[in-house]
C-alpha atoms as a PDB file:
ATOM      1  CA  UNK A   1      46.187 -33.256  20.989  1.00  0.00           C
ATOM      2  CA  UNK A   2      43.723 -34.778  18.601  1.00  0.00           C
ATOM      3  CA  UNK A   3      44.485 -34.554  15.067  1.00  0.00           C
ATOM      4  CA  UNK A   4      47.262 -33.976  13.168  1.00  0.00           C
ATOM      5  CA  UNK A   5      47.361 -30.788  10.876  1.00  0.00           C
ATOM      6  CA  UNK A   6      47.680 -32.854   7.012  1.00  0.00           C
ATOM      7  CA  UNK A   7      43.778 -33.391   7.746  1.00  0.00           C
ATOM      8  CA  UNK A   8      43.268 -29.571   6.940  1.00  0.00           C
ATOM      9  CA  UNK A   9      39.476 -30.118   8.217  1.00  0.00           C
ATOM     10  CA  UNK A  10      37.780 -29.549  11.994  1.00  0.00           C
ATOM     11  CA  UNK A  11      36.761 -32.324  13.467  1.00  0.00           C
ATOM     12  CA  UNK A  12      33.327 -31.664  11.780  1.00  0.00           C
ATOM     13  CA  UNK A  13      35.242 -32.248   9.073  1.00  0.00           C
ATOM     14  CA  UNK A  14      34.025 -28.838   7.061  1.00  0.00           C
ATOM     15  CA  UNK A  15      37.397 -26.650   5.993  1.00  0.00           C
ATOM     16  CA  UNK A  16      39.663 -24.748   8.561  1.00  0.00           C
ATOM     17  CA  UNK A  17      38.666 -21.271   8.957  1.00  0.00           C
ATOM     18  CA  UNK A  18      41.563 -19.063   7.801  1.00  0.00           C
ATOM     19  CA  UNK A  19      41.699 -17.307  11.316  1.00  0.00           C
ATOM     20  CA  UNK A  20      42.367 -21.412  12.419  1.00  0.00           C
ATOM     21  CA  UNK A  21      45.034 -21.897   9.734  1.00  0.00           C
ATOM     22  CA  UNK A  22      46.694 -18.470  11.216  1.00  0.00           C
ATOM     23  CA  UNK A  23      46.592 -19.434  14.786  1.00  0.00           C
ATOM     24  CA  UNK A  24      48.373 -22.919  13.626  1.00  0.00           C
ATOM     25  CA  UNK A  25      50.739 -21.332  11.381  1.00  0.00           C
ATOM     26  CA  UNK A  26      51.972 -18.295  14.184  1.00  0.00           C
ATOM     27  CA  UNK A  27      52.153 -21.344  17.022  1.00  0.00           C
ATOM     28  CA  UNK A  28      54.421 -22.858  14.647  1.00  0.00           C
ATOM     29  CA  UNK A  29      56.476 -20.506  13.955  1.00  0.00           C
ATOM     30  CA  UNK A  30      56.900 -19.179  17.486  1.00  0.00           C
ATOM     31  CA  UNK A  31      58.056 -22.967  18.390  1.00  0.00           C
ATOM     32  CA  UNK A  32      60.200 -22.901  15.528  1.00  0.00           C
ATOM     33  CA  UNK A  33      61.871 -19.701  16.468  1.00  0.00           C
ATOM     34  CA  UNK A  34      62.612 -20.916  20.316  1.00  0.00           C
ATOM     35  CA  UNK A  35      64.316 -24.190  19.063  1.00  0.00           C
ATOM     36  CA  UNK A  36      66.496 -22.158  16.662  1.00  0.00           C
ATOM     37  CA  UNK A  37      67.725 -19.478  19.000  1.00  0.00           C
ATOM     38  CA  UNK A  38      67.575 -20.935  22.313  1.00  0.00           C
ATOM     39  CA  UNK A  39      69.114 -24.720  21.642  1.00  0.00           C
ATOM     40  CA  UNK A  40      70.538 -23.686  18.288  1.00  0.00           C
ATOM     41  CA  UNK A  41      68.388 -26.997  16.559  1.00  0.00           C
ATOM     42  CA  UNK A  42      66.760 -27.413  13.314  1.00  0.00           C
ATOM     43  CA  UNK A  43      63.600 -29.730  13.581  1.00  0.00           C
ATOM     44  CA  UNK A  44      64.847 -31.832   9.821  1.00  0.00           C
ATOM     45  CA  UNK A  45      61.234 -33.267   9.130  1.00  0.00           C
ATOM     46  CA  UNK A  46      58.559 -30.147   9.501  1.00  0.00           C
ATOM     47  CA  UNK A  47      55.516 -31.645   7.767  1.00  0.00           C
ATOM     48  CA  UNK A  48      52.101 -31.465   8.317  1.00  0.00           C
ATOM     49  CA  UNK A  49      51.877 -35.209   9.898  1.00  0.00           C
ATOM     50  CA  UNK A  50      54.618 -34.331  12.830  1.00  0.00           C
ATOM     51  CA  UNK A  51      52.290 -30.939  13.779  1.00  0.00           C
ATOM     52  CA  UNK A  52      49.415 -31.974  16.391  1.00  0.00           C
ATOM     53  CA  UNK A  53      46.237 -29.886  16.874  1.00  0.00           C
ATOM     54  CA  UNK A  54      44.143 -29.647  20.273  1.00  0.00           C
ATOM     55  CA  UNK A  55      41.024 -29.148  20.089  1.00  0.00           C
ATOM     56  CA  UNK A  56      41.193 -25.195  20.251  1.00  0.00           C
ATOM     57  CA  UNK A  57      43.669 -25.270  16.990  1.00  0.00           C
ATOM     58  CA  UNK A  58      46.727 -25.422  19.769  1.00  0.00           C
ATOM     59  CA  UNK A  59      49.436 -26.456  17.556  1.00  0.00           C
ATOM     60  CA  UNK A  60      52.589 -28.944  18.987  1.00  0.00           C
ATOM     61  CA  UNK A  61      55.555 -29.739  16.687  1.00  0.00           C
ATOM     62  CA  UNK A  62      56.518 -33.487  16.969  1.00  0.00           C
ATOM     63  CA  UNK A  63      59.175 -35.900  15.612  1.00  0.00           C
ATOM     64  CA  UNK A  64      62.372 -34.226  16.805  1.00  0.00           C
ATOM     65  CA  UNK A  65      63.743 -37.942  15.655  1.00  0.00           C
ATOM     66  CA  UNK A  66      66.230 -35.566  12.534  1.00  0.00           C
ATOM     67  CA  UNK A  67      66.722 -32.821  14.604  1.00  0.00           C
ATOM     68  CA  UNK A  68      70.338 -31.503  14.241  1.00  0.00           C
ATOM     69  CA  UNK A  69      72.281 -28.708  16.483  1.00  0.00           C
ATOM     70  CA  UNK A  70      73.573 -25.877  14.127  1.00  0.00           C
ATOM     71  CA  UNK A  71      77.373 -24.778  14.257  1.00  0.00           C
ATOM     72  CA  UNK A  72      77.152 -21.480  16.424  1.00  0.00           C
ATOM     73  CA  UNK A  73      79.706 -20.300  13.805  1.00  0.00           C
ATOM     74  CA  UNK A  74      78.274 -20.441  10.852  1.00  0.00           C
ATOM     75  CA  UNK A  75      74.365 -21.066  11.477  1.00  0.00           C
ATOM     76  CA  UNK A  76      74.708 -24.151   8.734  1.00  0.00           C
ATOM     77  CA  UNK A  77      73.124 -27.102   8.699  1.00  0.00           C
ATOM     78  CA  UNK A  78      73.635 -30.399   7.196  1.00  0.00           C
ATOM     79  CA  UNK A  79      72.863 -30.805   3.699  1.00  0.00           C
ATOM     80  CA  UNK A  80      69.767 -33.044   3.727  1.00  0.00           C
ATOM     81  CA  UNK A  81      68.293 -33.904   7.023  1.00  0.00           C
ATOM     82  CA  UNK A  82      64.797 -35.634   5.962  1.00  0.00           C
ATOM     83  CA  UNK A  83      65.608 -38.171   3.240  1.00  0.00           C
ATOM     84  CA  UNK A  84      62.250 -38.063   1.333  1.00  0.00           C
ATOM     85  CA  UNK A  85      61.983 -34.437   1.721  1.00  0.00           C
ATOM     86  CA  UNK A  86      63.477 -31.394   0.921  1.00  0.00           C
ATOM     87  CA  UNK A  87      61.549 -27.706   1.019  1.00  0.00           C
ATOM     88  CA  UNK A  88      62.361 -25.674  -2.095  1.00  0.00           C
END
């Protein structure tokens, strides 16, 4: 992994193609989806500084320092898990 993805530039540095940005965002999301179903985690702190690109766009999530394990009977989490952070 080279980059993280906050830089939002190649290593050029000229602006991600959107086909890039897609490929990022649907590796993301299929990581995303495995933690929550298969260990039953929330990753706490997604960002663009804890997602590292490889030089083909190749997306790996990082900083797994909040994550939390979700109660299998009611899918909840805990209130706040990053403390400067909070998505709408």
């Amino acid at each position: 992994m080279t980059s993280n993805a906050g830089s939002k530039t190649s290593s050029g540095g000229k602006p991600l193609h959107w086909t890039s940005c897609l490929k990022i965002a649907e590796d993301l999301a299929t990581g995303l989806l495995y933690i929550h179903q298969n260990p039953g985690m929330t990753h706490g702190n997604l960002k663009s500084s804890n997602v590292l690109l490889g030089s083909d766009f190749e997306s790996c999530l990082t900083d797994y320092g909040l994550t939390v394990f979700l109660n299998p009977d009611t899918m909840e989490e805990p209130s706040a898990t990053s403390f400067f952070y909070r998505a709408p």
